[in-house]
PDB file of N, CA and C in Angstrom:
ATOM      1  N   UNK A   1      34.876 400.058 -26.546  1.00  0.00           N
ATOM      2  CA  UNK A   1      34.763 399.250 -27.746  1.00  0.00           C
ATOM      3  C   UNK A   1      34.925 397.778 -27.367  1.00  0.00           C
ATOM      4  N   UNK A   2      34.179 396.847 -28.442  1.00  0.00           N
ATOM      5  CA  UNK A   2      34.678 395.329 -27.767  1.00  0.00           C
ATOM      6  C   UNK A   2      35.959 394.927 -27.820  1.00  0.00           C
ATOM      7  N   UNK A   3      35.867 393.858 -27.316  1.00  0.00           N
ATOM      8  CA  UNK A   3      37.517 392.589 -27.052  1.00  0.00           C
ATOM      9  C   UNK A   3      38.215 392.524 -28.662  1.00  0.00           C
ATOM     10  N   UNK A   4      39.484 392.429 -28.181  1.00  0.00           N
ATOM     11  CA  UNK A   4      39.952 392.662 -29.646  1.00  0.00           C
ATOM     12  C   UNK A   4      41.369 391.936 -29.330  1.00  0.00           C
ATOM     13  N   UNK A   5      42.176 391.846 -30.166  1.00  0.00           N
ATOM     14  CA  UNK A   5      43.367 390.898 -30.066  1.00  0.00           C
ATOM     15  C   UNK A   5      44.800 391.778 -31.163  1.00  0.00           C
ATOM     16  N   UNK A   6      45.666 392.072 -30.635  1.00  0.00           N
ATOM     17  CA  UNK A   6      46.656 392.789 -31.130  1.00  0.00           C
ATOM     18  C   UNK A   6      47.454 392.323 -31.848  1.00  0.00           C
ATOM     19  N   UNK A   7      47.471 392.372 -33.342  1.00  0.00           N
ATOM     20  CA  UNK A   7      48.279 390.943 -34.320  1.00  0.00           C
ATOM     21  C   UNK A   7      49.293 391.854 -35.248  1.00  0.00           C
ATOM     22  N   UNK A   8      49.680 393.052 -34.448  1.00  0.00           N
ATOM     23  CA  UNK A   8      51.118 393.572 -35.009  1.00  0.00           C
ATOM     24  C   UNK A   8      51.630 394.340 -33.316  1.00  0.00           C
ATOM     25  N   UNK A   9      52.470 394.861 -34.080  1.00  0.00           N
ATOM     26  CA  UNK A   9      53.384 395.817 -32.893  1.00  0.00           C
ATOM     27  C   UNK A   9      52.888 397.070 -32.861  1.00  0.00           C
ATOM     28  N   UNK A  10      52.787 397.923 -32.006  1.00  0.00           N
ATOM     29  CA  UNK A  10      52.125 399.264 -31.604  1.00  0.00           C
ATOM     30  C   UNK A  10      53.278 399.938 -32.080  1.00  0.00           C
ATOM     31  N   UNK A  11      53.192 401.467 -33.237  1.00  0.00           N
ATOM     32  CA  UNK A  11      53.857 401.947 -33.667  1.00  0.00           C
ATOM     33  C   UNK A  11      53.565 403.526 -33.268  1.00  0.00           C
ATOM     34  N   UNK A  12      54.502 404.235 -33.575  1.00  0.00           N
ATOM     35  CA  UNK A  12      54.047 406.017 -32.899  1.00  0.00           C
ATOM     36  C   UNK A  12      53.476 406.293 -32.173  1.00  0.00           C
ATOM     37  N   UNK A  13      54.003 405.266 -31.343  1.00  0.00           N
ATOM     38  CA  UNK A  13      53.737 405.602 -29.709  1.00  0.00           C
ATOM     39  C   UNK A  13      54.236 406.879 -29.290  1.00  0.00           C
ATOM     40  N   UNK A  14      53.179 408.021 -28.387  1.00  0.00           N
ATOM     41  CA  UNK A  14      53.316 408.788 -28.091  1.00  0.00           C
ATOM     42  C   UNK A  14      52.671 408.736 -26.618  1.00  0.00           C
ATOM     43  N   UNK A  15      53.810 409.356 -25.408  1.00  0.00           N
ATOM     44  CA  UNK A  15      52.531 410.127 -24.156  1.00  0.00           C
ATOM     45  C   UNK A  15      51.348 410.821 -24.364  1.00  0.00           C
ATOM     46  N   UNK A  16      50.639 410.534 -23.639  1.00  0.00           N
ATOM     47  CA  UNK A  16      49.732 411.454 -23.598  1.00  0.00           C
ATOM     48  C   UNK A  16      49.959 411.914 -22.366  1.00  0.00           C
ATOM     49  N   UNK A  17      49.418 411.699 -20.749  1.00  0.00           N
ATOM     50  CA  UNK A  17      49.906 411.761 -19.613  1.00  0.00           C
ATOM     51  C   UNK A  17      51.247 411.327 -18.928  1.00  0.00           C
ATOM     52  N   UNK A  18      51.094 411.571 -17.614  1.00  0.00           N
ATOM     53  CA  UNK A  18      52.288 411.113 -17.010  1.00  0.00           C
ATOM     54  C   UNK A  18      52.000 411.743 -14.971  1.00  0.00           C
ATOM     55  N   UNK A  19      52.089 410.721 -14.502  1.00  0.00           N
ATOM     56  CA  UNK A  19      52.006 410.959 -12.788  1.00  0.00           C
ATOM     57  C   UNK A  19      50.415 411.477 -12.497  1.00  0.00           C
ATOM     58  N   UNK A  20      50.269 412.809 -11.624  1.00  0.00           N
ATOM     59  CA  UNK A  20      49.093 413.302 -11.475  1.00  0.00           C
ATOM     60  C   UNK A  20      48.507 414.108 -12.841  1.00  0.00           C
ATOM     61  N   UNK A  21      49.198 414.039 -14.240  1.00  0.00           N
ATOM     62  CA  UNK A  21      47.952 414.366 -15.145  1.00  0.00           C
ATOM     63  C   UNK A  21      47.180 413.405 -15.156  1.00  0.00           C
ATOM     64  N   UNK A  22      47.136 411.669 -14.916  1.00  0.00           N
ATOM     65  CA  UNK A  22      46.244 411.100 -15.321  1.00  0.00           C
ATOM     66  C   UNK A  22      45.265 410.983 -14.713  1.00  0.00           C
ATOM     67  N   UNK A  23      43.825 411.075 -14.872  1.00  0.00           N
ATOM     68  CA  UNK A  23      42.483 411.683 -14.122  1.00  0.00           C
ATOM     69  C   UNK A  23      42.308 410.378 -13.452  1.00  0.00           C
ATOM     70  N   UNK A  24      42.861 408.738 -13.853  1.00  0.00           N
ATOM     71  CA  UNK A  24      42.328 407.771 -13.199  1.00  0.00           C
ATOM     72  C   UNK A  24      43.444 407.155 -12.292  1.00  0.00           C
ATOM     73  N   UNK A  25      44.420 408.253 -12.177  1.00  0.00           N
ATOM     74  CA  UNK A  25      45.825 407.463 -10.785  1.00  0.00           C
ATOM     75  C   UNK A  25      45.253 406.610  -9.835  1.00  0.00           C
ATOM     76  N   UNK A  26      44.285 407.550  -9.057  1.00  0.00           N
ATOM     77  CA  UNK A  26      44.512 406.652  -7.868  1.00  0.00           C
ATOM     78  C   UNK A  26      44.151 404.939  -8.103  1.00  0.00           C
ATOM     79  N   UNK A  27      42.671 405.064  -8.835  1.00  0.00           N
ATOM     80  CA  UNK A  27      42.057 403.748  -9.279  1.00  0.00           C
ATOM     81  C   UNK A  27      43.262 403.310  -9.877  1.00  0.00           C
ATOM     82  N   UNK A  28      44.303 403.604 -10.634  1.00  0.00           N
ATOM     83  CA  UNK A  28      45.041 403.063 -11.106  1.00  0.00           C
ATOM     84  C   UNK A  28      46.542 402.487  -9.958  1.00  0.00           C
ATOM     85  N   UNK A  29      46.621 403.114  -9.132  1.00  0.00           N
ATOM     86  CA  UNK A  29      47.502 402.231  -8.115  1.00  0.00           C
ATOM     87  C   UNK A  29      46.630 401.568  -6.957  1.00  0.00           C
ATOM     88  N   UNK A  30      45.320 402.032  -6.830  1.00  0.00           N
ATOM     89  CA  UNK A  30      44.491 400.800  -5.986  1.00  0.00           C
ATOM     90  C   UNK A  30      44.711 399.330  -6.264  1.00  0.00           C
ATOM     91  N   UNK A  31      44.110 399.305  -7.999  1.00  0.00           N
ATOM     92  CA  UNK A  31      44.320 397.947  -8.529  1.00  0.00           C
ATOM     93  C   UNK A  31      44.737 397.569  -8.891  1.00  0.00           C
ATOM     94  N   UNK A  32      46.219 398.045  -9.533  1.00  0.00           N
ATOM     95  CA  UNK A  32      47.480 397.019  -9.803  1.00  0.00           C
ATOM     96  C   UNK A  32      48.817 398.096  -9.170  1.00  0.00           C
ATOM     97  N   UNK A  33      49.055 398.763  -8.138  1.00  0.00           N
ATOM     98  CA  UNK A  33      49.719 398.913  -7.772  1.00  0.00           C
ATOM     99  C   UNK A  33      50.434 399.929  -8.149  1.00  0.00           C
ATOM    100  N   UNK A  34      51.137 400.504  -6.993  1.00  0.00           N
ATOM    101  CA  UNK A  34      52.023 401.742  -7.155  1.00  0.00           C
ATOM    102  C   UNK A  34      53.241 401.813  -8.343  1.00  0.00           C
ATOM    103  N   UNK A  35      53.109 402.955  -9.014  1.00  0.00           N
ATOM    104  CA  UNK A  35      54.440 402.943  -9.917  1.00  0.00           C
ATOM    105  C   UNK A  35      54.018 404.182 -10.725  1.00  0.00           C
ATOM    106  N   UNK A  36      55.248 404.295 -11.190  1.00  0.00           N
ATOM    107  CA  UNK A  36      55.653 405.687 -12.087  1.00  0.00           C
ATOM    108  C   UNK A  36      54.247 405.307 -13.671  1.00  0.00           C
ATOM    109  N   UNK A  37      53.276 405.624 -13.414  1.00  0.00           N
ATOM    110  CA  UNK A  37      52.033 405.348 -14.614  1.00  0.00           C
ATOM    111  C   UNK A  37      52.135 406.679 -15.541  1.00  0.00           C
ATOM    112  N   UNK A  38      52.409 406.022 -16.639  1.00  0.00           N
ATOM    113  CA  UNK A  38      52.046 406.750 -17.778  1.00  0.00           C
ATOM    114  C   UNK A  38      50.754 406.608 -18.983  1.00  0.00           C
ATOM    115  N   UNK A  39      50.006 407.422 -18.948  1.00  0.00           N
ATOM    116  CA  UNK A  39      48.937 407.313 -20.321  1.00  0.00           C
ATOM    117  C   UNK A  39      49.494 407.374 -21.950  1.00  0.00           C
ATOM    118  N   UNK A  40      49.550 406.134 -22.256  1.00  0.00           N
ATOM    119  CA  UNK A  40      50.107 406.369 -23.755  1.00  0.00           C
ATOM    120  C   UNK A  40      49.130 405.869 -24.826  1.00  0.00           C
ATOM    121  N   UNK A  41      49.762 406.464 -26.660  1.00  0.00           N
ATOM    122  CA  UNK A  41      48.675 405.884 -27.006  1.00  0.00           C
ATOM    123  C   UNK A  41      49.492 405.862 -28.536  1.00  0.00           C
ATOM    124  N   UNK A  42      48.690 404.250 -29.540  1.00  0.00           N
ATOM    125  CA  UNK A  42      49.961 404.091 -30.869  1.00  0.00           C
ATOM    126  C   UNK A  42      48.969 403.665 -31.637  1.00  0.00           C
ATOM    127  N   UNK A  43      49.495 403.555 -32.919  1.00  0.00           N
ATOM    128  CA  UNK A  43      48.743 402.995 -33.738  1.00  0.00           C
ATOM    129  C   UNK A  43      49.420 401.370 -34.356  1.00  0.00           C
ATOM    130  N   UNK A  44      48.008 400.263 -34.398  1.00  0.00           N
ATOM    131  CA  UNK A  44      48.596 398.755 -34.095  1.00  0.00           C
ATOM    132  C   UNK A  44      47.439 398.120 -35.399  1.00  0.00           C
ATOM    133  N   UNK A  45      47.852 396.988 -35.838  1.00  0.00           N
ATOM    134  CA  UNK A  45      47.077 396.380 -36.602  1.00  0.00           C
ATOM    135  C   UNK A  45      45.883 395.216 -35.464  1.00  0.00           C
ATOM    136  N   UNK A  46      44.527 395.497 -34.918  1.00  0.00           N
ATOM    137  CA  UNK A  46      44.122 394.664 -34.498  1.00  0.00           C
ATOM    138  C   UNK A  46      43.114 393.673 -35.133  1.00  0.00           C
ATOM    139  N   UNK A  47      42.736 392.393 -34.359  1.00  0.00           N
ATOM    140  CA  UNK A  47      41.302 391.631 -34.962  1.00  0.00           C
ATOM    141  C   UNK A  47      40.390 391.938 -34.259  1.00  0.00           C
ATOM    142  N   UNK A  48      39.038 391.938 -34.223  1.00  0.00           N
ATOM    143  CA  UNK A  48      38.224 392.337 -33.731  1.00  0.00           C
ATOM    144  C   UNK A  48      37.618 391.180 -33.559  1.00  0.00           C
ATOM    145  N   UNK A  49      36.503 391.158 -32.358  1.00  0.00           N
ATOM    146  CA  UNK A  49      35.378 389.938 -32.443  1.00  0.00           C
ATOM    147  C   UNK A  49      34.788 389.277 -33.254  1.00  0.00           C
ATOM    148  N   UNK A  50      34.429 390.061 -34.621  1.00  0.00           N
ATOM    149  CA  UNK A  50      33.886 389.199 -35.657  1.00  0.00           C
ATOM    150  C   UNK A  50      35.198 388.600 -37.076  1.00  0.00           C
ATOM    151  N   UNK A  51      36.599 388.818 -36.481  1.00  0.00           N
ATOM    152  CA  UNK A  51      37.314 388.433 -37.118  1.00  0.00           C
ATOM    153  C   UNK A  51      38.052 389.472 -38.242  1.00  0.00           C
ATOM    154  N   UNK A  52      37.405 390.483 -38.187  1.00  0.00           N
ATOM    155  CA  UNK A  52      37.795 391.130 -39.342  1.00  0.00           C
ATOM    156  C   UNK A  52      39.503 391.888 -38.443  1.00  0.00           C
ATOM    157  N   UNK A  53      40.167 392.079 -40.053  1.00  0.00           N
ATOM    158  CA  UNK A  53      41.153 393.267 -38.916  1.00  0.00           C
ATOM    159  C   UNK A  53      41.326 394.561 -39.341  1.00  0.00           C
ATOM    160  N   UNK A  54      41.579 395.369 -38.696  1.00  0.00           N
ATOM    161  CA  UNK A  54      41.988 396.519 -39.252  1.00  0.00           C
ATOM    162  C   UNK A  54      42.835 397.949 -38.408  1.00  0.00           C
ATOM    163  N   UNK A  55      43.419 398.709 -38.534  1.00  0.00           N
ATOM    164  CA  UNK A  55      44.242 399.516 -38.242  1.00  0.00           C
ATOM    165  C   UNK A  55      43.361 400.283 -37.335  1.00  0.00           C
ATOM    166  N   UNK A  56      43.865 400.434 -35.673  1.00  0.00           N
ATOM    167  CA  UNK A  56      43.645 401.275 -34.852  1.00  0.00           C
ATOM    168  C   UNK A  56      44.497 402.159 -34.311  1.00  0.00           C
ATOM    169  N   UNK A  57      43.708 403.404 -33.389  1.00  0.00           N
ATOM    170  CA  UNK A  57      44.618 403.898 -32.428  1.00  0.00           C
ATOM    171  C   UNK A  57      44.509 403.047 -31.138  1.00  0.00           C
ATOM    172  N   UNK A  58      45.031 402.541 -30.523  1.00  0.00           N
ATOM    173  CA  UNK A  58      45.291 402.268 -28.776  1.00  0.00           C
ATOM    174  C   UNK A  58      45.582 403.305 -28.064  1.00  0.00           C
ATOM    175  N   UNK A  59      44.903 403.061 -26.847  1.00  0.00           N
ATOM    176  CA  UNK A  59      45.171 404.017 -25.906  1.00  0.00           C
ATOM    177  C   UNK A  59      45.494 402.813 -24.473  1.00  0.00           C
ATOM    178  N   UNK A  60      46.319 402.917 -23.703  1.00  0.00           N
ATOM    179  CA  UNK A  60      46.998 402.093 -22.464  1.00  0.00           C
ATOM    180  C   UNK A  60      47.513 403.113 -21.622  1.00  0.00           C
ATOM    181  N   UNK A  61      47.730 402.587 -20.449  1.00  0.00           N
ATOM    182  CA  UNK A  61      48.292 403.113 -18.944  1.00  0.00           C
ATOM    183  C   UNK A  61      49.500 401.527 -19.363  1.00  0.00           C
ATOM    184  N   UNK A  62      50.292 402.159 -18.618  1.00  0.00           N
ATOM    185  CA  UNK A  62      51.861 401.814 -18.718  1.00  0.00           C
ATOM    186  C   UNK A  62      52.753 402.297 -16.996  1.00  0.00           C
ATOM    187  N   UNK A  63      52.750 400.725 -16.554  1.00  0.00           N
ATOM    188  CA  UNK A  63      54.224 401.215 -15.325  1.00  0.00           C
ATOM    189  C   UNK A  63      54.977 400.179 -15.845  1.00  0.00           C
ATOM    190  N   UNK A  64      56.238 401.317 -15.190  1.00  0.00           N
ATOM    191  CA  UNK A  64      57.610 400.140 -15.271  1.00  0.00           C
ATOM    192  C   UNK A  64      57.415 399.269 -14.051  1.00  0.00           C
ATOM    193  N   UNK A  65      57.999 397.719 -14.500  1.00  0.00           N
ATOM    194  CA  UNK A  65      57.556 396.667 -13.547  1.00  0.00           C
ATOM    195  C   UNK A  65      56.446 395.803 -13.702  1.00  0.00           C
ATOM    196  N   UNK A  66      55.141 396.994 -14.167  1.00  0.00           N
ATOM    197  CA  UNK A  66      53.614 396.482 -13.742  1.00  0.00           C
ATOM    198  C   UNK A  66      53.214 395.965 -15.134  1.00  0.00           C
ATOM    199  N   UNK A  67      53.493 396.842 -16.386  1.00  0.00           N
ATOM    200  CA  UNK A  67      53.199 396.470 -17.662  1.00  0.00           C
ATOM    201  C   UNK A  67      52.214 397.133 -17.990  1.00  0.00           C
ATOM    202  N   UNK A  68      51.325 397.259 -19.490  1.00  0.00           N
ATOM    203  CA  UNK A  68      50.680 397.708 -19.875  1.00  0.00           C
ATOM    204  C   UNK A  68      49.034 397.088 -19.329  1.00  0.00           C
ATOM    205  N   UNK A  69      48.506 397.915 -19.274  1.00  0.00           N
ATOM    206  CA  UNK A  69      46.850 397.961 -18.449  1.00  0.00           C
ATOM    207  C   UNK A  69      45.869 398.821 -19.063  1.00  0.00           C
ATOM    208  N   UNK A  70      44.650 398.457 -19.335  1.00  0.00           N
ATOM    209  CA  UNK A  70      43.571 398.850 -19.210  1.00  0.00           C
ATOM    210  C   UNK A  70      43.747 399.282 -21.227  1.00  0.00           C
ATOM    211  N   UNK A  71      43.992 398.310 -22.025  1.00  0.00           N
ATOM    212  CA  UNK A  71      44.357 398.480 -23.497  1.00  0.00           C
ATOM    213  C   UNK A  71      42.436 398.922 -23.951  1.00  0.00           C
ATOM    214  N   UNK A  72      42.551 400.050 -24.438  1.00  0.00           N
ATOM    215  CA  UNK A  72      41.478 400.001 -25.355  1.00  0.00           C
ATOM    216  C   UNK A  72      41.700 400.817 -26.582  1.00  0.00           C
ATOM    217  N   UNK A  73      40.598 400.568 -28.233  1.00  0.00           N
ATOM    218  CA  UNK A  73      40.516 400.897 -29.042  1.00  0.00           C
ATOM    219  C   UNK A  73      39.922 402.602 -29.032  1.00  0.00           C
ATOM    220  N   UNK A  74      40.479 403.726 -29.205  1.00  0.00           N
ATOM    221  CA  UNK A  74      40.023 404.770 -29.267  1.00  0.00           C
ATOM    222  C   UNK A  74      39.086 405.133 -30.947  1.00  0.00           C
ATOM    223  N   UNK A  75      40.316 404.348 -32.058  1.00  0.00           N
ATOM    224  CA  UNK A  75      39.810 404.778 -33.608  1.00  0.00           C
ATOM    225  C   UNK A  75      40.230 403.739 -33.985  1.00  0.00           C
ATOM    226  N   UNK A  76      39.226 403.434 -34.894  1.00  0.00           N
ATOM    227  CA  UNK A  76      39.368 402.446 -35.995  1.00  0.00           C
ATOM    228  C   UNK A  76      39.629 403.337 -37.419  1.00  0.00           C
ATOM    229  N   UNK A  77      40.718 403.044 -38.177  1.00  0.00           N
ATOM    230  CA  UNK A  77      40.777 403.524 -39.591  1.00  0.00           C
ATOM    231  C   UNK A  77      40.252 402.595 -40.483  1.00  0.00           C
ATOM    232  N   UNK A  78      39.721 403.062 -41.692  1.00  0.00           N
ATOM    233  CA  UNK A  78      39.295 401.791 -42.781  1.00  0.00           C
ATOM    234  C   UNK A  78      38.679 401.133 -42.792  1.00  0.00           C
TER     235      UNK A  78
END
């Protein structure tokens, strides 16, 4: 989905993965480095490119240390 900008806090955050469930590890410690990676995913108020906003799910990879990576929109509600 396109570029989008996160203008609340990510709420019911839940795992989805964790270590070797996630199908993209290795690519994921190639390019930002080794660490305990988790696949998580919440629901956040975002803006979108043409300005409008509205309520999504997020989906992110998460290490401690490294921070959240690779943020994208899975669902848009509304």
């Amino acid at each position: 989905m396109a570029n989008f900008k996160l203008v609340s806090q990510i709420r019911d955050i839940e795992t989805i993965a964790v270590g070797r469930a996630i199908r993209e590890l290795a690519q994921l410690n190639r390019r930002y480095g080794k660490g305990r990676w988790r696949k998580l995913k919440g629901i956040a108020e975002v803006e979108l490119d043409d300005g409008t906003i509205q309520t999504a799910e997020i989906h992110w990879y998460e290490a401690h240390s490294i921070g959240k990576r690779k943020m994208k929109i899975k669902t848009l509600f509304g």
